[in-house]
Protein backbone atom coordinates (compact mmCIF):
# COMPACT_ATOMS: atom_id res chain seq x y z
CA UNK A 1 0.00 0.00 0.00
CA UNK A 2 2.49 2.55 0.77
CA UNK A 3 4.75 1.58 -2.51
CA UNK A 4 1.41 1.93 -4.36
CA UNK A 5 0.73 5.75 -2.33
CA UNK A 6 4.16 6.58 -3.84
CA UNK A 7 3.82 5.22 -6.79
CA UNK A 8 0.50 7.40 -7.64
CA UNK A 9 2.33 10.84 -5.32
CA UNK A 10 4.94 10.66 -8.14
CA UNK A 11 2.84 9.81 -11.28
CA UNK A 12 0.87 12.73 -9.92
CA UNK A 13 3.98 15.25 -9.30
CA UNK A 14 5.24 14.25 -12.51
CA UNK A 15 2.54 14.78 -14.61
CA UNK A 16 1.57 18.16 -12.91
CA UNK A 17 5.16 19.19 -13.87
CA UNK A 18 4.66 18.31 -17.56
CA UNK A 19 0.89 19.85 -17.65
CA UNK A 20 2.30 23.27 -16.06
CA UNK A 21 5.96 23.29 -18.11
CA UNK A 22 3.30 23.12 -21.40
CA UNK A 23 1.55 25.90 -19.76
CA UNK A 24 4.92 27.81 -19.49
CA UNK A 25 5.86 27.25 -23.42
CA UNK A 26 3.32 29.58 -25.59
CA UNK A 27 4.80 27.54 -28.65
CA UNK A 28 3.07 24.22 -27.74
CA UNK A 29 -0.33 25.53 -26.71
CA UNK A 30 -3.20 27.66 -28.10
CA UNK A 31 -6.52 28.58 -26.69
CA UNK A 32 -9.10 28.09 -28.92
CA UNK A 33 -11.52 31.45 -27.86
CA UNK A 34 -14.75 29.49 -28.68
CA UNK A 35 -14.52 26.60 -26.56
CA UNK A 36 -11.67 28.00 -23.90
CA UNK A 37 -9.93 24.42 -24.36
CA UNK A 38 -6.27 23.82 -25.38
CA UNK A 39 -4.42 21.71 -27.71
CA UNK A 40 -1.54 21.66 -29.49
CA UNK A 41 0.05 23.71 -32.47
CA UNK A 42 0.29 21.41 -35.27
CA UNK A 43 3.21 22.28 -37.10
CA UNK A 44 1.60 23.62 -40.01
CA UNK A 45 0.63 26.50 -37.91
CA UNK A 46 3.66 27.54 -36.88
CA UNK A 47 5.26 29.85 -39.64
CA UNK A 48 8.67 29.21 -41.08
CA UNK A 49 10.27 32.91 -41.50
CA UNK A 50 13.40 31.31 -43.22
CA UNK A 51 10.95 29.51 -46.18
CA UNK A 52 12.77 31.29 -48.91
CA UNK A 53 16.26 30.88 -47.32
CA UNK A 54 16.60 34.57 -47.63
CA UNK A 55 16.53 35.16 -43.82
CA UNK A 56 19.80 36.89 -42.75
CA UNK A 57 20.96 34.23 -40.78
CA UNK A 58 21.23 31.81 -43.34
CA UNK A 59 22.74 33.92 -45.59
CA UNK A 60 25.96 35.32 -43.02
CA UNK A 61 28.71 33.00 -42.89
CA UNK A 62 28.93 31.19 -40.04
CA UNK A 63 31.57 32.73 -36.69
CA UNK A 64 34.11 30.74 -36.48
CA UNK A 65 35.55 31.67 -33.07
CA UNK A 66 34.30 34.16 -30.01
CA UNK A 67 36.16 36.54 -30.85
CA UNK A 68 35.29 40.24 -30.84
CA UNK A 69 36.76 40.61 -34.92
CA UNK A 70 35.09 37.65 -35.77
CA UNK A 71 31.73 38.69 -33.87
CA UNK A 72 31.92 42.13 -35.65
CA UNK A 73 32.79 40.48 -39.24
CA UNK A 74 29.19 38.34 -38.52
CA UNK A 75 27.28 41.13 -37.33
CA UNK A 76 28.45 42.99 -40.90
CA UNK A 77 27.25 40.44 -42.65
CA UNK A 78 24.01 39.92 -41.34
CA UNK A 79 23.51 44.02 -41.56
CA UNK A 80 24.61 43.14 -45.26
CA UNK A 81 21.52 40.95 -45.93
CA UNK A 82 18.93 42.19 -44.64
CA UNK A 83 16.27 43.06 -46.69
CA UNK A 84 14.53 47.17 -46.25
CA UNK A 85 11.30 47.09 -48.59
CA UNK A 86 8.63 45.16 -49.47
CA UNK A 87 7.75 43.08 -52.76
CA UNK A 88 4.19 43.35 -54.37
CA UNK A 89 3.54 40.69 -56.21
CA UNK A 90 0.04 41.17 -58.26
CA UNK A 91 -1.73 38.09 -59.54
CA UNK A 92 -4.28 37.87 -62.56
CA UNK A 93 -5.93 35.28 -64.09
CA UNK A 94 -6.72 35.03 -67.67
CA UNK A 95 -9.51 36.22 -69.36
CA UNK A 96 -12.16 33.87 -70.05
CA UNK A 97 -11.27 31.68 -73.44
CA UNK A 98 -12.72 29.45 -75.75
CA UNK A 99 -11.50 25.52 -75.62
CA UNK A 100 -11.42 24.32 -78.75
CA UNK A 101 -9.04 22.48 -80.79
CA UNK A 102 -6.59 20.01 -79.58
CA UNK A 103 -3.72 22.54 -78.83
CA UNK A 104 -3.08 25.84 -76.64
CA UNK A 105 -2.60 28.05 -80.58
CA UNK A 106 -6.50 27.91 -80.61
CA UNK A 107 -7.34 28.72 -77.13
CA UNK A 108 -7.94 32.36 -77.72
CA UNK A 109 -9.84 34.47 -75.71
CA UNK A 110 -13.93 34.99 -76.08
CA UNK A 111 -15.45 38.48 -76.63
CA UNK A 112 -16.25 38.68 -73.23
CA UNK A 113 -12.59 37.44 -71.78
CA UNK A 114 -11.50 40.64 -73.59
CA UNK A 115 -13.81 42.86 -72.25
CA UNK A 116 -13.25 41.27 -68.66
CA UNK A 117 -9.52 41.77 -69.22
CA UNK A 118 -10.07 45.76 -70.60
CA UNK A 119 -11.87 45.55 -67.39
CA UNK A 120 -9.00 44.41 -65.30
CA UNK A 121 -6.84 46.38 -67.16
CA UNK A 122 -8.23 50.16 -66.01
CA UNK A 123 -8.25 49.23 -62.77
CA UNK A 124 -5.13 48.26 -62.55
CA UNK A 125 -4.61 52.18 -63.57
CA UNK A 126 -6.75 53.39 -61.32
CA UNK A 127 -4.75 51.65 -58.53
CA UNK A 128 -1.79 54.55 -59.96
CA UNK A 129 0.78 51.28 -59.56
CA UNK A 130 4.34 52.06 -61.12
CA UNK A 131 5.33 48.50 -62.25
CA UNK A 132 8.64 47.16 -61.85
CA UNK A 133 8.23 43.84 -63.78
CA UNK A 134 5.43 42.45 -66.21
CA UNK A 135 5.33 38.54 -66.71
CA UNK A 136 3.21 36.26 -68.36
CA UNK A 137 2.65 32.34 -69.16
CA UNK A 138 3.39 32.36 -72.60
CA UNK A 139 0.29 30.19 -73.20
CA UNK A 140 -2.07 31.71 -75.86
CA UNK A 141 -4.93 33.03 -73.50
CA UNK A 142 -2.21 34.77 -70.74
CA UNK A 143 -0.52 36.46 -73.62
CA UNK A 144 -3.71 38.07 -74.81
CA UNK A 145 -5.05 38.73 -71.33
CA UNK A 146 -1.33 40.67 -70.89
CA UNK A 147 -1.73 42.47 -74.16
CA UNK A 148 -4.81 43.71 -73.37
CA UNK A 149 -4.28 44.93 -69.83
CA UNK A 150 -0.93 46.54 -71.19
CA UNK A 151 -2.92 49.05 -73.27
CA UNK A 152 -4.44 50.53 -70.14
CA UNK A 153 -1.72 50.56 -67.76
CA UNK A 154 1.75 52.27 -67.40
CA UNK A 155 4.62 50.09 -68.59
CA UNK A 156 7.10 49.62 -72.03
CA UNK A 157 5.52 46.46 -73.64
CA UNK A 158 9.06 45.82 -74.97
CA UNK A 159 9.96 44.71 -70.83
CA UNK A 160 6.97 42.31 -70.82
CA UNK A 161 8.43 38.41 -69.87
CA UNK A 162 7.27 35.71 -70.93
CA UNK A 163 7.86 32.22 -68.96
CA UNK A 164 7.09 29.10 -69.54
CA UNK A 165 7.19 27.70 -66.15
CA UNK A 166 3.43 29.54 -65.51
CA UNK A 167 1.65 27.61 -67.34
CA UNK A 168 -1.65 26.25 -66.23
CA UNK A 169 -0.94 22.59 -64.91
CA UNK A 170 -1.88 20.77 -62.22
CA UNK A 171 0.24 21.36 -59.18
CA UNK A 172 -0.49 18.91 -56.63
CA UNK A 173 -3.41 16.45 -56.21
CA UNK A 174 -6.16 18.07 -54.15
CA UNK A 175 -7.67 17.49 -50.80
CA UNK A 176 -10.35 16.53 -50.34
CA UNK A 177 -10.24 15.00 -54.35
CA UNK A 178 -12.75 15.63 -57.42
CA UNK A 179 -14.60 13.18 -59.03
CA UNK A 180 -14.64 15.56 -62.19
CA UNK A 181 -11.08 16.34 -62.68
CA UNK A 182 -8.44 13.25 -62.11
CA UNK A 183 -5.20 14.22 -64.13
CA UNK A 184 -2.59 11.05 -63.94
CA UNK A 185 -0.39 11.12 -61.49
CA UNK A 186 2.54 11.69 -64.10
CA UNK A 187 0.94 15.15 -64.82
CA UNK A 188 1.03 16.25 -61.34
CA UNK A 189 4.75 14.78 -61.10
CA UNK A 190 5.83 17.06 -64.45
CA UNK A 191 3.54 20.11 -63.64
CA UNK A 192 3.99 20.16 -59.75
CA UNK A 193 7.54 20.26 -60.21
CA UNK A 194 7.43 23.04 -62.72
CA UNK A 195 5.03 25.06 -60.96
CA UNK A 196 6.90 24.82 -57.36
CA UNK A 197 9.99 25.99 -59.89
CA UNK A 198 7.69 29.65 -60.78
CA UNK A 199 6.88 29.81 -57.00
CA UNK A 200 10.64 29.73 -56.02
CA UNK A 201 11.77 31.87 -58.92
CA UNK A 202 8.81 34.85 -58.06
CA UNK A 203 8.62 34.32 -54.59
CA UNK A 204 10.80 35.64 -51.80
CA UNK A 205 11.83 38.88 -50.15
CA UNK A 206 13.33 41.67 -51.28
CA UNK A 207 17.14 41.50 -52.27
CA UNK A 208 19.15 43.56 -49.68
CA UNK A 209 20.31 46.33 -52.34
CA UNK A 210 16.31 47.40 -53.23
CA UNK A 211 16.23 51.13 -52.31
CA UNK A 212 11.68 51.01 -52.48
CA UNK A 213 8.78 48.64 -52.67
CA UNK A 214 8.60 46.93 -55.86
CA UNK A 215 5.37 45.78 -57.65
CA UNK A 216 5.75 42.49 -59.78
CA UNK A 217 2.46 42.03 -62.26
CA UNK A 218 2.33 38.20 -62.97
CA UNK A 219 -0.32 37.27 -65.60
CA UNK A 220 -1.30 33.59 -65.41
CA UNK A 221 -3.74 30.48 -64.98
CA UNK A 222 -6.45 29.91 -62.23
CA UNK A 223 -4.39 26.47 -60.75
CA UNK A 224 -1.50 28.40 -60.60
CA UNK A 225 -2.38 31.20 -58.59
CA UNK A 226 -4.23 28.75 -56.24
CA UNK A 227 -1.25 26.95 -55.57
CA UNK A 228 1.16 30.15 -55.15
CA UNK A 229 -1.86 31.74 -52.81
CA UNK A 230 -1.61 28.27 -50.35
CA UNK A 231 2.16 28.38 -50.52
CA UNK A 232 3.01 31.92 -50.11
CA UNK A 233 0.55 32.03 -46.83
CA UNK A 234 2.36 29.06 -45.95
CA UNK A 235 -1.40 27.05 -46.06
CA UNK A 236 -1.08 23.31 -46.72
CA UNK A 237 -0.97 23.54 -50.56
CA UNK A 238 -3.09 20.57 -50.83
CA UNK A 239 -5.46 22.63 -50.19
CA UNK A 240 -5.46 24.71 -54.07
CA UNK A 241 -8.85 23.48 -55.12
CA UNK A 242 -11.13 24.56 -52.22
CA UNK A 243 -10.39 28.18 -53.55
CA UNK A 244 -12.25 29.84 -56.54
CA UNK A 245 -11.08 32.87 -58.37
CA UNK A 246 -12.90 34.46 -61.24
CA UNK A 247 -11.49 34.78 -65.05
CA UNK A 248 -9.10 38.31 -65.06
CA UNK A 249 -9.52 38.37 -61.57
CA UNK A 250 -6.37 40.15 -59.18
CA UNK A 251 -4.95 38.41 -56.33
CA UNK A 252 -2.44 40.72 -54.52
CA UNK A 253 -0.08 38.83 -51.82
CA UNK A 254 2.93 41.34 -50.30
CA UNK A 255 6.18 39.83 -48.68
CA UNK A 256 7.42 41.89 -46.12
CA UNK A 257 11.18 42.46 -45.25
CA UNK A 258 11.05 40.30 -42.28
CA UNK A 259 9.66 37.63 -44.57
CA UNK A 260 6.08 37.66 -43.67
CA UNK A 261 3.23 36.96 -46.02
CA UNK A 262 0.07 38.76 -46.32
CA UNK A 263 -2.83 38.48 -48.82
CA UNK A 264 -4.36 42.30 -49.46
CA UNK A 265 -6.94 41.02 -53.07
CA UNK A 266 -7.91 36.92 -53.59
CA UNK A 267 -9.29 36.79 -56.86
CA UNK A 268 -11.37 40.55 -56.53
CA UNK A 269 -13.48 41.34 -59.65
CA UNK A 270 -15.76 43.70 -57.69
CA UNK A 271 -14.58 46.29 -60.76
CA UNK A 272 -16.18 43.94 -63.44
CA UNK A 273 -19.93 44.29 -63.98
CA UNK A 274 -21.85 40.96 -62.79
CA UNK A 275 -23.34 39.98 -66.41
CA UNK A 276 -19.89 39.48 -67.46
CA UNK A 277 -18.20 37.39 -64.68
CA UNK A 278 -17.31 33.48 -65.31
CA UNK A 279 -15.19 31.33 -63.75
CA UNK A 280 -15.17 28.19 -66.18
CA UNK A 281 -14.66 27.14 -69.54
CA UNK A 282 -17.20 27.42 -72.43
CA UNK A 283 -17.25 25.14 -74.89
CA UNK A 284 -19.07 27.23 -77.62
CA UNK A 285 -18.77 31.33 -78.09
CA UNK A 286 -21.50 33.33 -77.03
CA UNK A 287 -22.30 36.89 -77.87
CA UNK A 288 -21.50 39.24 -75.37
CA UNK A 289 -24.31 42.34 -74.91
């Protein structure tokens, strides 16, 4: 009986020591407001401020001693790379097109995908952005969509990119999965890989020597845009599908200095008038009034 009492004292110290040390570490525990219970942070909540391996740290070389040079050459090279001003990097989907034909050359856009893109286009103006960069999928119905918004804005259509590696795909398989759309699982090897490759190439802060904000206008394909929304906010990019943005739509997601992530537009077409907003595919043109 009394190895048993001491047996149950110390279960009892010992887990009341592991309950409160929890308590003590705001990394392992939330309150959730609406129920005033706890549990724990799965990891995919916690945010990674190194995820484009741009965070100072990673970038100084290492100190290789205690000393007060060496601690002075480290602290140089940390001033060195850190970032000062934010990137702006503005999303928009494509016009709505026609698909027709067995390749991308006769996916052009409908009579209403250029209106919705003339559309996007002024108020793109109206937001009084000075672009740094203009990029687009070189795919038939992003290239239009770009040409078109290009007539309305500020920028020398000689600078416009195009790139490949934004073309529409599929990305990742989706959770939870369609019944209507089941690519092979060799399409979401080649695309995923791909479209991961635009993520890392457009995404990340700003490089240390950037002397103001810059503003990046990426023309481009609904998947796409999904996928870089989930993984720039750090969201588990599984998730791509549960998220609907309109045809010529603009997403705006800024990266701060520090690293940080935040979404200001997800696929806003407030500026377009409701007769003319679409989201899918036709299959036949229609006339637009």
């Amino acid at each position: 009986m009394r190895k048993f009492a001491a047996f149950a004292c110390g279960t009892g110290a010992g887990f009341a020591a592991y309950y409160f040390q929890k308590l003590r570490d705001p990394l392992q525990v939330v309150h959730n407001s609406w129920t005033n219970s706890e549990r724990h942070i799965s990891e995919c909540a916690l945010w990674d401020s190194n995820w484009d391996f741009r965070d100072p740290k990673s970038l100084a070389r290492p100190m290789k001693n205690d000393k007060p040079q060496e601690q002075n050459r480290y602290n140089a090279d940390l001033e060195k790379n850190v970032s000062k001003y934010a990137r702006h990097i503005i999303l928009i989907r494509h016009g709505e097109y026609l698909d027709v034909g067995e390749t991308d050359e006769t996916h052009h856009l409908t009579d209403r995908g250029r209106l919705q893109a003339k559309y996007t286009g002024k108020r793109l103006h109206e937001l009084g952005i000075k672009w740094d960069k203009v990029i687009a999928s070189n795919m038939v119905r992003a290239q239009e969509t770009a040409e078109i918004i290009l007539n309305e804005i500020d920028f020398d259509k000689t600078k416009v990119k195009s790139c490949s590696y934004l073309r529409e795909g599929a990305p990742i398989p989706p959770q939870p999965p369609v019944g209507h759309w089941k690519p092979e699982a060799s399409q979401f090897f080649r695309d995923g890989a791909r479209i991961e490759a635009a993520f890392r190439r457009y995404f990340h802060r700003a490089l240390p020597d950037q002397e103001k904000d810059s503003y990046t206008l990426i023309v481009g394909h609904g998947n796409v845009i999904r996928y870089f929304v989930c993984r720039a906010l750090q969201f588990p990019a599984e998730g791509w599908l549960r998220i609907n943005i309109n045809h010529a739509s603009i997403t705006w997601l800024t990266i701060s200095p520090s690293g940080n992530v935040s979404i200001k537009y997800l696929g806003d077409t407030g500026f377009i008038p409701a007769k003319h907003l679409t989201n899918r595919i036709p299959r036949e043109a229609k006339n637009v009034v």
